[in-house]
PDB file of N, CA and C in Angstrom:
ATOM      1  N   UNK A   1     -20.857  14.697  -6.397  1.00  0.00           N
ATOM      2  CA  UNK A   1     -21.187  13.294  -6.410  1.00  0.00           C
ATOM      3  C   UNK A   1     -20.749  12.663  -5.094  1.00  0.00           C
ATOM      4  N   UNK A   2     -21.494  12.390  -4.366  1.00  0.00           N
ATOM      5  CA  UNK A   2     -21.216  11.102  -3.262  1.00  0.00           C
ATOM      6  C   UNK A   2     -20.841   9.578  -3.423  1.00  0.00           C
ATOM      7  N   UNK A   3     -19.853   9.620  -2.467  1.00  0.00           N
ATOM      8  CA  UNK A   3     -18.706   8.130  -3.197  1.00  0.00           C
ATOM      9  C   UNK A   3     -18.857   7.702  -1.549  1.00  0.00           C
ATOM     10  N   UNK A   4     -18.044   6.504  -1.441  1.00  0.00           N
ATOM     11  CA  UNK A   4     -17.779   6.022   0.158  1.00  0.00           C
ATOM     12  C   UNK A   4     -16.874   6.704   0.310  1.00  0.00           C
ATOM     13  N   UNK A   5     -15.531   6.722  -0.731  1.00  0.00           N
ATOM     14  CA  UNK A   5     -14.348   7.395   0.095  1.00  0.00           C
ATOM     15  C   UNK A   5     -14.688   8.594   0.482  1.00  0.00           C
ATOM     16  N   UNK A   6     -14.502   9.122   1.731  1.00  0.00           N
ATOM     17  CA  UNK A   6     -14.410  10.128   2.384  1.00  0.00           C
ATOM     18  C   UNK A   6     -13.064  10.822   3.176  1.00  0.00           C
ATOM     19  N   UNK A   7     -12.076  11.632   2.334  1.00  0.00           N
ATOM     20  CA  UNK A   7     -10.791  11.973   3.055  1.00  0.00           C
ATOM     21  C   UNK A   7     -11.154  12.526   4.382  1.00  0.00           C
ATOM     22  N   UNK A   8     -11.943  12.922   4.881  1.00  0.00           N
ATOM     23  CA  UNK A   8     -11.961  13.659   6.323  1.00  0.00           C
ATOM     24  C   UNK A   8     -11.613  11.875   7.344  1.00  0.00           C
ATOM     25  N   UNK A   9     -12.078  11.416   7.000  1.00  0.00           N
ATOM     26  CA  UNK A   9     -12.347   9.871   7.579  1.00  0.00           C
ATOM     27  C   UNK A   9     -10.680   9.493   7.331  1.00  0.00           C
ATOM     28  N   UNK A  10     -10.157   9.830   7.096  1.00  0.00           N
ATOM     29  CA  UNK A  10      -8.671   9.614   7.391  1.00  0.00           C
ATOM     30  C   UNK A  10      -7.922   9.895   8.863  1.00  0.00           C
ATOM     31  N   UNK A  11      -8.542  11.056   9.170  1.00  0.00           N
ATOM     32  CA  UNK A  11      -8.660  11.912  10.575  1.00  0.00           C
ATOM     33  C   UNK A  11      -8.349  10.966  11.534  1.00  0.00           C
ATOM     34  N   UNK A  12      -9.592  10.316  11.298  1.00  0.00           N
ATOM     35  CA  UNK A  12     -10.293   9.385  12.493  1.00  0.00           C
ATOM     36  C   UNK A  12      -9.734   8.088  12.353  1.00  0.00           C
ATOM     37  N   UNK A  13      -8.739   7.839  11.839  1.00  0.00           N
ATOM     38  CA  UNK A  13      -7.944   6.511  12.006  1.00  0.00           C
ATOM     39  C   UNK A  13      -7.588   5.844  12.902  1.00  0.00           C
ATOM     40  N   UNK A  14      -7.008   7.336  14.029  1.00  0.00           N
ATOM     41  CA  UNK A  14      -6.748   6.816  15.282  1.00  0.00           C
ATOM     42  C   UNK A  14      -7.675   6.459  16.358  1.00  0.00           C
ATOM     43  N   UNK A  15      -9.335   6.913  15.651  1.00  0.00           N
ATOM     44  CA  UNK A  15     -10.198   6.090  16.503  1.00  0.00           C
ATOM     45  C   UNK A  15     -10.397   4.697  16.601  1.00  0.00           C
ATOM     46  N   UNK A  16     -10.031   3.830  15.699  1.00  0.00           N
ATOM     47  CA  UNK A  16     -10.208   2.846  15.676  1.00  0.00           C
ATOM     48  C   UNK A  16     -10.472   1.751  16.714  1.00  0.00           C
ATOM     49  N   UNK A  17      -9.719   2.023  17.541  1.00  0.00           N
ATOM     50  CA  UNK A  17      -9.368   1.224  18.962  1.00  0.00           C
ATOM     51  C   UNK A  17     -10.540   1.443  19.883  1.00  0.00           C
ATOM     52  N   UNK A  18     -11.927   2.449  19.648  1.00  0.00           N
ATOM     53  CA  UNK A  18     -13.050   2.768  20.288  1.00  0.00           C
ATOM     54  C   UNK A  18     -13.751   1.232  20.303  1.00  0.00           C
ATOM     55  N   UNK A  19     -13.429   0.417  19.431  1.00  0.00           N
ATOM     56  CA  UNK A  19     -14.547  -0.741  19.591  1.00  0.00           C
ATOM     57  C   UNK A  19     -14.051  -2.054  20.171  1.00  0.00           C
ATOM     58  N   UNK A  20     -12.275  -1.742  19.821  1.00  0.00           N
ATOM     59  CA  UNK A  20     -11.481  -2.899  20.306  1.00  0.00           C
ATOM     60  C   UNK A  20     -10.390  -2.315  20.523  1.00  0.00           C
ATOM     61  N   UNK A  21      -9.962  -1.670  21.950  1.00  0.00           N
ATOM     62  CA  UNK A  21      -8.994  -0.754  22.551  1.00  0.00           C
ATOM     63  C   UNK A  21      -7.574  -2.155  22.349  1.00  0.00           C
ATOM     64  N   UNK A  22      -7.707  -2.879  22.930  1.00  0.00           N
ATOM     65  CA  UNK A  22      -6.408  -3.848  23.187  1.00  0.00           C
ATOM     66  C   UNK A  22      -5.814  -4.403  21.577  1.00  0.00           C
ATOM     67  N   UNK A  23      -6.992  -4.444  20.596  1.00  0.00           N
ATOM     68  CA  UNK A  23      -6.548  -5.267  19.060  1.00  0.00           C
ATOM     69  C   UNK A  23      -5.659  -3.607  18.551  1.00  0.00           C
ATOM     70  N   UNK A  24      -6.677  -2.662  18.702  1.00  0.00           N
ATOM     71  CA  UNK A  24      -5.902  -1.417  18.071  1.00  0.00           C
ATOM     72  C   UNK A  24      -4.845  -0.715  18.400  1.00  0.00           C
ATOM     73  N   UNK A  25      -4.576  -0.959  20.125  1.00  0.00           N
ATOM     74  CA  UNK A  25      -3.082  -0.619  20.506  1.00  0.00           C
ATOM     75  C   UNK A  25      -2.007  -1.533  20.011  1.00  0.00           C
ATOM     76  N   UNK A  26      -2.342  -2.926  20.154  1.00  0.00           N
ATOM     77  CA  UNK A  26      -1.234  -3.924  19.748  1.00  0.00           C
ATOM     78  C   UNK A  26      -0.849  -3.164  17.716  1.00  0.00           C
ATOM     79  N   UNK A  27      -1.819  -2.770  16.961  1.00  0.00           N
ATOM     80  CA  UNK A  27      -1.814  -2.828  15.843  1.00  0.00           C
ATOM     81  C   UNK A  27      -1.363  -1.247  15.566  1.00  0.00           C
ATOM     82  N   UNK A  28      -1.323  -0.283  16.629  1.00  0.00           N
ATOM     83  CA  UNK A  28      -0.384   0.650  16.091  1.00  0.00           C
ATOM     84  C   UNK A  28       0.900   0.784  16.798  1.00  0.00           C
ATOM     85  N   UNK A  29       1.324  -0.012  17.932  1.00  0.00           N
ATOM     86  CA  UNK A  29       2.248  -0.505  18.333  1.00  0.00           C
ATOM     87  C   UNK A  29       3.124  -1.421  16.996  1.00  0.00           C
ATOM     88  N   UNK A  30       2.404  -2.044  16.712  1.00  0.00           N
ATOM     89  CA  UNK A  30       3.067  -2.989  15.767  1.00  0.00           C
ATOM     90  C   UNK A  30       3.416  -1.920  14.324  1.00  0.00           C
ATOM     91  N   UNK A  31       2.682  -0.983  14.201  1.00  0.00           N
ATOM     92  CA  UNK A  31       2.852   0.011  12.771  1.00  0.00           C
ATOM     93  C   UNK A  31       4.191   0.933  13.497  1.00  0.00           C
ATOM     94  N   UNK A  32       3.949   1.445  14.092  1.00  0.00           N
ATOM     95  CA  UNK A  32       5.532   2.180  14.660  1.00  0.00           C
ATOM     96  C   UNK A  32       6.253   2.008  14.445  1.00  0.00           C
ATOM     97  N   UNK A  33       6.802   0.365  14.682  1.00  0.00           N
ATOM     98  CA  UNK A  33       7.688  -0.666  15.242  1.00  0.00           C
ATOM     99  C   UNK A  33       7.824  -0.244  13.642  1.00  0.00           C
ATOM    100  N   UNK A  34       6.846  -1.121  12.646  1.00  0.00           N
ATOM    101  CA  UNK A  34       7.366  -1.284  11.323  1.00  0.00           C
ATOM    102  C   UNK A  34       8.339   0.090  10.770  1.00  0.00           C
ATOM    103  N   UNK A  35       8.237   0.759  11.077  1.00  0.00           N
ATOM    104  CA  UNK A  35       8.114   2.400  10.712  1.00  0.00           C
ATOM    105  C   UNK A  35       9.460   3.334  10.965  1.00  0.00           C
ATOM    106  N   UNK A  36       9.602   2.212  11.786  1.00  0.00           N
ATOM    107  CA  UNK A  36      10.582   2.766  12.534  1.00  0.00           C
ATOM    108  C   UNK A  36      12.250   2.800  11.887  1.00  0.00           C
ATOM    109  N   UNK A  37      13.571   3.760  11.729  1.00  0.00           N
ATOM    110  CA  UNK A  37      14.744   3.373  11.089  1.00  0.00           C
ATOM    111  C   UNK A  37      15.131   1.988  11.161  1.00  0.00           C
ATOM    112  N   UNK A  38      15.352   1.615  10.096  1.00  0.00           N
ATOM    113  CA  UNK A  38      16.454   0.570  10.639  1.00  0.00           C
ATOM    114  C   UNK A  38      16.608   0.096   9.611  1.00  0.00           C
ATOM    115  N   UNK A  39      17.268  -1.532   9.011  1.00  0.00           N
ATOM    116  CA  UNK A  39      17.966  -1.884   7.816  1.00  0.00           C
ATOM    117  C   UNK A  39      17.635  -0.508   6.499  1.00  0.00           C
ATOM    118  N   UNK A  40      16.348  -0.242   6.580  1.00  0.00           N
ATOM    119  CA  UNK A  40      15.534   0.781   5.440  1.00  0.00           C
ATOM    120  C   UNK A  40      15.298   1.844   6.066  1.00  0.00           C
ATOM    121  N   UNK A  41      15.619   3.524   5.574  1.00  0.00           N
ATOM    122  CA  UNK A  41      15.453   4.527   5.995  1.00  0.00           C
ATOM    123  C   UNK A  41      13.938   4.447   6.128  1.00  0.00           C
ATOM    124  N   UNK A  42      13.405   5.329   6.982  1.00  0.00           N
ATOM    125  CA  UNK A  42      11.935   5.371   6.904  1.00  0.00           C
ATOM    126  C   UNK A  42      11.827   6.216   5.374  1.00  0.00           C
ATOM    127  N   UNK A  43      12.496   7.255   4.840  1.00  0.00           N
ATOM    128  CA  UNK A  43      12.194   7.849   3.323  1.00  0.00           C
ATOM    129  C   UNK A  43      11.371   6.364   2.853  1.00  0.00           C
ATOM    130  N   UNK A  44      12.853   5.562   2.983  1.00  0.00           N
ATOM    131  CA  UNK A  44      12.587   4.124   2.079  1.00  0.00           C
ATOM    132  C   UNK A  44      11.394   3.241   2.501  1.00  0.00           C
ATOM    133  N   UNK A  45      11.214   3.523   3.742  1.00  0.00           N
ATOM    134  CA  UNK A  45       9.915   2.707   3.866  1.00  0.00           C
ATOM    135  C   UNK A  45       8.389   3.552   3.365  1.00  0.00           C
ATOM    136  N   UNK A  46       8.571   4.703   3.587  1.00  0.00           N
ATOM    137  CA  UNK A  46       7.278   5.103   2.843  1.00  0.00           C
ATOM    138  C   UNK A  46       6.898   5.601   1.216  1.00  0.00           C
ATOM    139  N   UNK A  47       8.145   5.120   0.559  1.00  0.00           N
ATOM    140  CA  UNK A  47       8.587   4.825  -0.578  1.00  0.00           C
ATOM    141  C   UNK A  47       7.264   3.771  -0.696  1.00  0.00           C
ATOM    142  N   UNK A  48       7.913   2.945  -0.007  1.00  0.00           N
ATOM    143  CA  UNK A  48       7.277   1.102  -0.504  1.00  0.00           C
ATOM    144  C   UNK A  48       5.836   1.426   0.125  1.00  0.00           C
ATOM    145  N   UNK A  49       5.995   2.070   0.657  1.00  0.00           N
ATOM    146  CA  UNK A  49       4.340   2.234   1.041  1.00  0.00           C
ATOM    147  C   UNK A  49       3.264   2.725   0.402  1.00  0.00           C
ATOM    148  N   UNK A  50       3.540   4.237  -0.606  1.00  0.00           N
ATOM    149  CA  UNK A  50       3.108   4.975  -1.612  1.00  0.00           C
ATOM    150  C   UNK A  50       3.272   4.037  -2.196  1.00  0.00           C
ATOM    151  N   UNK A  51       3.947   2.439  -2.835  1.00  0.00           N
ATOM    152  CA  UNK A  51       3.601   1.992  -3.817  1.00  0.00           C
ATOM    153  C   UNK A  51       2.611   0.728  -3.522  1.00  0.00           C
ATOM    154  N   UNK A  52       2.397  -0.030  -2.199  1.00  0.00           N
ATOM    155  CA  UNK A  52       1.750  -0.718  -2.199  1.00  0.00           C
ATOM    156  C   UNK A  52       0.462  -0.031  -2.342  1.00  0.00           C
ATOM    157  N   UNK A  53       0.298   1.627  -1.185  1.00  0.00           N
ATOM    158  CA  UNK A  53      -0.983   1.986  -1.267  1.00  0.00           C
ATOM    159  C   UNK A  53      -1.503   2.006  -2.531  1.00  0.00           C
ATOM    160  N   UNK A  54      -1.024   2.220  -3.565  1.00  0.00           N
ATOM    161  CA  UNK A  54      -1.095   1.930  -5.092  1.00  0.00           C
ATOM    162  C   UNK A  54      -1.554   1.037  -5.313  1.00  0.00           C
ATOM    163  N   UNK A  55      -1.195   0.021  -5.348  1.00  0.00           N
ATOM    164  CA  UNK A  55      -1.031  -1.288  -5.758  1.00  0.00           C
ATOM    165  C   UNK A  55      -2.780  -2.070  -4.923  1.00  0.00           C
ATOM    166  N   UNK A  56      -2.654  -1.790  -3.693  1.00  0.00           N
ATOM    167  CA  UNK A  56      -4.152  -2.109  -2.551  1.00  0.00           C
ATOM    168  C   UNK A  56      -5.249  -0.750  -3.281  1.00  0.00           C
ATOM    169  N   UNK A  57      -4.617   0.078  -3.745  1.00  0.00           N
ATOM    170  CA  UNK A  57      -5.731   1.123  -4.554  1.00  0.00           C
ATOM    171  C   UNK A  57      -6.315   1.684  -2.938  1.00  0.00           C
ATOM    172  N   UNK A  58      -5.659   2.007  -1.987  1.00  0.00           N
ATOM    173  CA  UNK A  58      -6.716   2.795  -0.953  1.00  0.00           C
ATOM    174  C   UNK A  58      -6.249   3.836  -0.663  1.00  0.00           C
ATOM    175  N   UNK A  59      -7.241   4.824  -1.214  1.00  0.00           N
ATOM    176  CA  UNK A  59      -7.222   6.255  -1.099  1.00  0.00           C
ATOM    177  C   UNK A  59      -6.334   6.906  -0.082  1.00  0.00           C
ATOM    178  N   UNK A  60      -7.339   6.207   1.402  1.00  0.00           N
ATOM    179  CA  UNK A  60      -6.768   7.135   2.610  1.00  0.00           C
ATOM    180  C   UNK A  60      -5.409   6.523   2.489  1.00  0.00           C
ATOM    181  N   UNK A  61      -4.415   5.553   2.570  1.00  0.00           N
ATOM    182  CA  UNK A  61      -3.349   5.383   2.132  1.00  0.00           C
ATOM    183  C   UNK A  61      -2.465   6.465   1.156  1.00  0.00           C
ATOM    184  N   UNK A  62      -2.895   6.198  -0.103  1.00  0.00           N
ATOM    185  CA  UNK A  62      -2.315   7.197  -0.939  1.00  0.00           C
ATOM    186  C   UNK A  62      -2.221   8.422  -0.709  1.00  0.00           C
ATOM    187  N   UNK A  63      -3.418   9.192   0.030  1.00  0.00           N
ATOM    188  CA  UNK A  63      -3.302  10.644   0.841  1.00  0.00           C
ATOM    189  C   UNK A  63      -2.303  10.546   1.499  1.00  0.00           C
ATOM    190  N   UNK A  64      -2.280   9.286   2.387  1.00  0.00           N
ATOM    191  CA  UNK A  64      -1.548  10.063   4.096  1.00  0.00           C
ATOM    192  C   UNK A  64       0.130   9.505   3.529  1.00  0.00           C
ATOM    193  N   UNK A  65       0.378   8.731   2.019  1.00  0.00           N
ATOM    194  CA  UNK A  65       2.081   8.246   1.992  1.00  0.00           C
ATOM    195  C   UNK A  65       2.441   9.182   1.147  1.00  0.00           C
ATOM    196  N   UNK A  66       1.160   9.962   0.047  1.00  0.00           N
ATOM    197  CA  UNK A  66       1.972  11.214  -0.853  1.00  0.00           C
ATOM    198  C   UNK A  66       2.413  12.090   0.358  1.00  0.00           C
ATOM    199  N   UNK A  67       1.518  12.476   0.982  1.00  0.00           N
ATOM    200  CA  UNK A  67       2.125  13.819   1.916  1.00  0.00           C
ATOM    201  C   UNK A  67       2.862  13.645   2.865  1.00  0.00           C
ATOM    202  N   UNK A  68       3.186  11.900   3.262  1.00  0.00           N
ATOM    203  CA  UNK A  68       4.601  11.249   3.725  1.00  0.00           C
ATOM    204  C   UNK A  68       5.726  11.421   3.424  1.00  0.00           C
ATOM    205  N   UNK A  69       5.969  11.236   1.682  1.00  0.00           N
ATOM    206  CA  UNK A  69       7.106  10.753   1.121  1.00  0.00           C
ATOM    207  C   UNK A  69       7.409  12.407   0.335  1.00  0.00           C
ATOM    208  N   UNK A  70       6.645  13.012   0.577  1.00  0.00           N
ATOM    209  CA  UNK A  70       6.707  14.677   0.292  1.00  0.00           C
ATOM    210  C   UNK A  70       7.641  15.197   1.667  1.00  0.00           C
ATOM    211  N   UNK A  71       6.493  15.100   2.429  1.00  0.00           N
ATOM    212  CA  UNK A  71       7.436  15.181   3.673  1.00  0.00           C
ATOM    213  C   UNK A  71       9.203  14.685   4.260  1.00  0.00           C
ATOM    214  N   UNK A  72       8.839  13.745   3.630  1.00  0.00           N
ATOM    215  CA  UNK A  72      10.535  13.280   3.884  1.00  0.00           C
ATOM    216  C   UNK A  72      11.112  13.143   3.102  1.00  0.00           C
ATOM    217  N   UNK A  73      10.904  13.950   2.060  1.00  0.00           N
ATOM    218  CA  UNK A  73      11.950  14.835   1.075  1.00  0.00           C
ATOM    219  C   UNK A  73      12.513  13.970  -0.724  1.00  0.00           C
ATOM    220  N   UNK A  74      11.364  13.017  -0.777  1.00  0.00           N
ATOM    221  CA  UNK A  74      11.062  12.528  -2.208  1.00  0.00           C
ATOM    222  C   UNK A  74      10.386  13.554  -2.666  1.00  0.00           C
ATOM    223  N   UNK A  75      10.887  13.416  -4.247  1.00  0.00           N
ATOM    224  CA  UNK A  75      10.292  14.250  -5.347  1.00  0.00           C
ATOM    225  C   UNK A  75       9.499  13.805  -6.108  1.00  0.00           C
ATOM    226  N   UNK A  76       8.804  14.268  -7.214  1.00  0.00           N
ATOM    227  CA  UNK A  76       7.488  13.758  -7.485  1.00  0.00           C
ATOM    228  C   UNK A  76       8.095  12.612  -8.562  1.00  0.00           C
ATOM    229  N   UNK A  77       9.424  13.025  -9.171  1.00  0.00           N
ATOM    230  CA  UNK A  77      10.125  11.441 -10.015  1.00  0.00           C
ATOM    231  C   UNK A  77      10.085   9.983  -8.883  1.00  0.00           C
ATOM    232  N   UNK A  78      10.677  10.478  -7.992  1.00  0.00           N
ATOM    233  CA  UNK A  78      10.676   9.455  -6.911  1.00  0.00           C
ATOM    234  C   UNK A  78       9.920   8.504  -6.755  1.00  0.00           C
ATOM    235  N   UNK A  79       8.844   9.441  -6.542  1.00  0.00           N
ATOM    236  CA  UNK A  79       7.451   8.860  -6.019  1.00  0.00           C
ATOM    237  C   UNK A  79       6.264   8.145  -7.196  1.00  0.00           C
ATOM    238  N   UNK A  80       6.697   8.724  -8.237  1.00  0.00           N
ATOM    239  CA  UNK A  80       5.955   8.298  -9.257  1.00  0.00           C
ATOM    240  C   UNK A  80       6.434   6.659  -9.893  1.00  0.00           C
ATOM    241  N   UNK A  81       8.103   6.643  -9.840  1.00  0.00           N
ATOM    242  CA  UNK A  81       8.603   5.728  -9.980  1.00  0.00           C
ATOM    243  C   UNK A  81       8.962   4.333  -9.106  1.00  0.00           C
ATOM    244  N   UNK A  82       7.978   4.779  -8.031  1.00  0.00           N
ATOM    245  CA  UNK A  82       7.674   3.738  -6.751  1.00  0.00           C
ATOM    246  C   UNK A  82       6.040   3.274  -7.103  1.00  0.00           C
ATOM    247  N   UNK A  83       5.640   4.077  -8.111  1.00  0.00           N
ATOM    248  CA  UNK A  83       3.994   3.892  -8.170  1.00  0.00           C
ATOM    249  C   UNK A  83       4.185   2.904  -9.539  1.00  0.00           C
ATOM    250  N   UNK A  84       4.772   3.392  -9.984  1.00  0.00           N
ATOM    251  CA  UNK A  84       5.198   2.162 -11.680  1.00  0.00           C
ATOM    252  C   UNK A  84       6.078   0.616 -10.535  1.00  0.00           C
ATOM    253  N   UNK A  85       6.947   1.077  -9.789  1.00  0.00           N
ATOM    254  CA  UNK A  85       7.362  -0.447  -9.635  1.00  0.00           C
ATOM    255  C   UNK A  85       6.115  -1.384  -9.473  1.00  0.00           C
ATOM    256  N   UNK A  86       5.244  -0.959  -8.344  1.00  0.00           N
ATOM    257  CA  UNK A  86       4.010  -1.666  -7.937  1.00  0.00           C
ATOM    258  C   UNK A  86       3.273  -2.096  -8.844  1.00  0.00           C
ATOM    259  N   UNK A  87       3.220  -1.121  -9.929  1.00  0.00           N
ATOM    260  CA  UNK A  87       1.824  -1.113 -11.353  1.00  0.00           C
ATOM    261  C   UNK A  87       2.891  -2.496 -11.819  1.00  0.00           C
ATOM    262  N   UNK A  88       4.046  -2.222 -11.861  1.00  0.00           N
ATOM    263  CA  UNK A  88       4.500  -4.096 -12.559  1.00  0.00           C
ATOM    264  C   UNK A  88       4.873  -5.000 -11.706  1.00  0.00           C
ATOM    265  N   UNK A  89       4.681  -4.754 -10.697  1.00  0.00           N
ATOM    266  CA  UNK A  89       4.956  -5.779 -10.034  1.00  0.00           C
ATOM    267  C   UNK A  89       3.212  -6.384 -10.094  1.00  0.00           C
ATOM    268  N   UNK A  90       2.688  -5.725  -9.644  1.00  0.00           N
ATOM    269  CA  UNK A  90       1.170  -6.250  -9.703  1.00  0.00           C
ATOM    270  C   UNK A  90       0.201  -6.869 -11.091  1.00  0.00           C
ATOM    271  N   UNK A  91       1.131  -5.858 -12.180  1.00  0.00           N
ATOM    272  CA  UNK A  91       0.707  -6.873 -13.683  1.00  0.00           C
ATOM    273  C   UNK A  91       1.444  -7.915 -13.520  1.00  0.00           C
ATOM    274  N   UNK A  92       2.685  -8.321 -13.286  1.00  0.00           N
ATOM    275  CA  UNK A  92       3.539  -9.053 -13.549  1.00  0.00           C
ATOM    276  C   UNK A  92       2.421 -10.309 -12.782  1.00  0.00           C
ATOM    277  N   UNK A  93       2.561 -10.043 -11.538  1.00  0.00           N
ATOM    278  CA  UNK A  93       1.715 -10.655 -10.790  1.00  0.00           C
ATOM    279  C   UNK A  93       0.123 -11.843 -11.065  1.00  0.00           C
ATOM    280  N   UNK A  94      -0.748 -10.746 -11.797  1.00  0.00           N
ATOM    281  CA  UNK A  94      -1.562 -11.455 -12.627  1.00  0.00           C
ATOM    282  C   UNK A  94      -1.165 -12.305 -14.055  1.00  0.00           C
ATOM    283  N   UNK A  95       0.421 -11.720 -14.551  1.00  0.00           N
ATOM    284  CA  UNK A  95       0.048 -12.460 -16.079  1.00  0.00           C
ATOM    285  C   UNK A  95       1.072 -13.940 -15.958  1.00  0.00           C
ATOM    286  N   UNK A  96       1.716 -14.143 -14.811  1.00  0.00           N
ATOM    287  CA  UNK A  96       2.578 -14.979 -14.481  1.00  0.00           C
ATOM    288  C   UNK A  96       1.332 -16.104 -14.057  1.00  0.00           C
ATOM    289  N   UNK A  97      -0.127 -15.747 -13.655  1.00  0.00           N
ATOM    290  CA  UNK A  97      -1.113 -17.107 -13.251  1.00  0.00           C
ATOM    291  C   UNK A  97      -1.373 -17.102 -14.433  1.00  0.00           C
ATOM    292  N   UNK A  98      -1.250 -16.710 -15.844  1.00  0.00           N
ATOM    293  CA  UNK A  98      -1.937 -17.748 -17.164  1.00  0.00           C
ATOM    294  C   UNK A  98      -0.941 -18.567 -17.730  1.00  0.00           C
ATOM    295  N   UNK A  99       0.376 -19.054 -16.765  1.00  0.00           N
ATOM    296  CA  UNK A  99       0.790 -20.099 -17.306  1.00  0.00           C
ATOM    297  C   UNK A  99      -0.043 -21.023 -16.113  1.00  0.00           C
ATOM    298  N   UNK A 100      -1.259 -20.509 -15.335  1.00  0.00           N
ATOM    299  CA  UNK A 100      -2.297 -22.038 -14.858  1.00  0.00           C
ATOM    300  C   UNK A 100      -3.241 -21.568 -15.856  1.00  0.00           C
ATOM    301  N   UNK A 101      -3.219 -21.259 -16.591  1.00  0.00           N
ATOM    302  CA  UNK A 101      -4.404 -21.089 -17.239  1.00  0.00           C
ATOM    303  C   UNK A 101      -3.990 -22.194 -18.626  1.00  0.00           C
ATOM    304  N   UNK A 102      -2.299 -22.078 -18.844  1.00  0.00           N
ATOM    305  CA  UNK A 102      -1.918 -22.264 -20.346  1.00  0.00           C
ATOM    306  C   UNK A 102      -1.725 -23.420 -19.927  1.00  0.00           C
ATOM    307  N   UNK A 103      -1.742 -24.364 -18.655  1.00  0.00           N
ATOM    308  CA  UNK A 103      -1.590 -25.666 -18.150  1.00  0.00           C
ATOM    309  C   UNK A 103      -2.681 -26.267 -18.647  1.00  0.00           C
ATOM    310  N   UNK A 104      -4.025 -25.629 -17.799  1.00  0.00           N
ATOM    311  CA  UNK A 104      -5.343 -26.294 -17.975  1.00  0.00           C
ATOM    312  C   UNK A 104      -5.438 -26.463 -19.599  1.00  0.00           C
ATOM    313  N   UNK A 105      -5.264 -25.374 -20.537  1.00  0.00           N
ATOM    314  CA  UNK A 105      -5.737 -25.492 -21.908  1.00  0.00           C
ATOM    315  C   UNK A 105      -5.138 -26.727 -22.635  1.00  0.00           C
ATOM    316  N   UNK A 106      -3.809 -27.065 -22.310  1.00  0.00           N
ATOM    317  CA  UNK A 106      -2.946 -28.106 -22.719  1.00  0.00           C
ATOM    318  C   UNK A 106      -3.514 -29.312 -22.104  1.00  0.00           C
ATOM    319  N   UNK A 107      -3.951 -29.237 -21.044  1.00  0.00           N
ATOM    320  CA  UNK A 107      -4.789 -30.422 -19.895  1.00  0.00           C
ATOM    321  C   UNK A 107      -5.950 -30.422 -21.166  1.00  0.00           C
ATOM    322  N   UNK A 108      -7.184 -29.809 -21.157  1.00  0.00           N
ATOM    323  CA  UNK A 108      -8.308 -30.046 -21.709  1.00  0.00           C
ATOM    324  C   UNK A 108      -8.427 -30.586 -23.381  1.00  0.00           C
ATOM    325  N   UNK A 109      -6.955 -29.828 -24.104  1.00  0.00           N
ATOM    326  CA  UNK A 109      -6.846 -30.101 -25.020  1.00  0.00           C
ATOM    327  C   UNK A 109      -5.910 -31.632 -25.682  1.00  0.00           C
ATOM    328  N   UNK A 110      -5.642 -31.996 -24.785  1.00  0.00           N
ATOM    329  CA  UNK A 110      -5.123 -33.116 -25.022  1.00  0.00           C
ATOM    330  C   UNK A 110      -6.050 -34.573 -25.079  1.00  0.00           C
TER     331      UNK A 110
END
């Protein structure tokens, strides 16, 4: 079955900068930087990363932070339990806007 996602197209990430050389250096300049040790081990930063890629649902993400956070020596409890923080942080996220929802009903119903 043919889908858009295409993992080979992960590859080519670092082409990006072919159409806009100066936006795509500043923007993996700026990913380094993020990436880089400091207050948070990088383990810990690609922790949070496997869970946002989760959370944003993008494939090439989730490929390139499992075989990240594999790489830098998380286990599959680890990693799974960085994929649940996101899954509630992101429900939490949606069910915390139906108190605008439980506003309006009290608004209309009054």
């Amino acid at each position: 079955m043919k889908t858009y996602y295409n993992s080979e197209d992960l590859k080519q990430f670092g082409s990006i900068g072919e159409l806009q050389k100066s936006m795509a250096d500043k923007f993996f300049a700026y990913y380094a930087e993020v990436f880089k040790e400091g207050a948070l081990t990088a383990r810990e930063k690609s922790l949070i990363a496997l869970g946002v890629a989760h959370a944003l649902q993008c494939p090439y993400c989730i490929d390139a932070y499992t075989t990240d956070t594999l790489e830098k020596g998380c286990d599959e409890e680890q990693m799974m339990e960085a994929v649940h923080v996101a899954a509630a942080i992101r429900g939490g996220a949606s069910l915390v806007h139906s108190t605008q929802m439980m506003n309006k009903i009290k608004e209309i119903s009054m």
